[in-house]
Protein backbone atom coordinates (compact mmCIF):
# COMPACT_ATOMS: atom_id res chain seq x y z
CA UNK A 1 0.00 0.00 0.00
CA UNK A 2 1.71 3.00 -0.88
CA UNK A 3 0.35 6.45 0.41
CA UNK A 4 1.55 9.69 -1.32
CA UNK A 5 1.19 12.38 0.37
CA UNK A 6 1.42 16.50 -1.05
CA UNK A 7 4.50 18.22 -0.71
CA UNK A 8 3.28 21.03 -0.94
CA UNK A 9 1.10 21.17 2.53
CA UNK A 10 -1.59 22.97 0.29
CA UNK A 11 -3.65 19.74 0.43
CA UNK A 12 -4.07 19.04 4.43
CA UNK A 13 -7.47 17.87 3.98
CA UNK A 14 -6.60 15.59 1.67
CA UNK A 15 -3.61 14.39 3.33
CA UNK A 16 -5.40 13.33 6.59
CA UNK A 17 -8.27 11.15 4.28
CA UNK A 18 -5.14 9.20 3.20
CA UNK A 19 -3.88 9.08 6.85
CA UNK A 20 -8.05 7.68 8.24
CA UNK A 21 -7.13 5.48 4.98
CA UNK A 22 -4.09 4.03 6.32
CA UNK A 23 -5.18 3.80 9.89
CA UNK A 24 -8.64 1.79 8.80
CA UNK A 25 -6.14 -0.20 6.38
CA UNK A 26 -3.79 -1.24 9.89
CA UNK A 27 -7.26 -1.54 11.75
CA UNK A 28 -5.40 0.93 14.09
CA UNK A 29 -8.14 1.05 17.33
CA UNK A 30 -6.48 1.80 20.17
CA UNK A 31 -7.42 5.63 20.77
CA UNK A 32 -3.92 7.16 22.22
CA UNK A 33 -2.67 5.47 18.98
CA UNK A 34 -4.92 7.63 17.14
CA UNK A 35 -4.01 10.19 18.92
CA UNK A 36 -0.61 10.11 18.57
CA UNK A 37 -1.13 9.78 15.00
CA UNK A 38 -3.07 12.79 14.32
CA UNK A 39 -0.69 14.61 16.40
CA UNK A 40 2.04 13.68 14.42
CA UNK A 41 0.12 14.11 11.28
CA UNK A 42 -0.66 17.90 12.02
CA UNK A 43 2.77 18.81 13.91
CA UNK A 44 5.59 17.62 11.49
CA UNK A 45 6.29 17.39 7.80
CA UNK A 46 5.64 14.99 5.30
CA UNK A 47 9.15 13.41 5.26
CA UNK A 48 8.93 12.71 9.13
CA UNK A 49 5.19 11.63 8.68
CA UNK A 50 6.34 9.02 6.10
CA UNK A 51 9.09 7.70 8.39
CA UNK A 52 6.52 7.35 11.26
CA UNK A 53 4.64 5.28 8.94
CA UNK A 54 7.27 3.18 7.53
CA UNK A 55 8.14 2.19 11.66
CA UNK A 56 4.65 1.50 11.97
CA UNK A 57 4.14 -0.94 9.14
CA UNK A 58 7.53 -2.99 10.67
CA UNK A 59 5.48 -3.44 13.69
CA UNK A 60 2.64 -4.64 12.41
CA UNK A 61 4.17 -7.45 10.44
């Protein structure tokens, strides 16, 4: 599953339907997970967001 997200910023909206995406797609339902997602999601930048994502997809396997 690959999940591109805008460099730009200009999209956030956007951005964060592909992030619900993701987190339905990991079946994510622990709430201070979510939390700590959206957190990250609205306080750092896409390269860092994409790293969070890539540790979180090693420890779901």
């Amino acid at each position: 599953m690959v999940i591109s997200l805008n460099k730009k910023g200009s999209s956030k909206l956007l951005n964060l339907i592909l992030l619900i995406k993701l987190m339905l797609f990991y079946k994510l339902r622990k709430q201070y997970l979510l939390n700590n997602l959206l957190y990250n999601f609205i306080n750092t930048n896409d390269i860092t967001l994409i790293l969070y994502f890539s540790k979180i997809k090693l420890r779901m396997l």
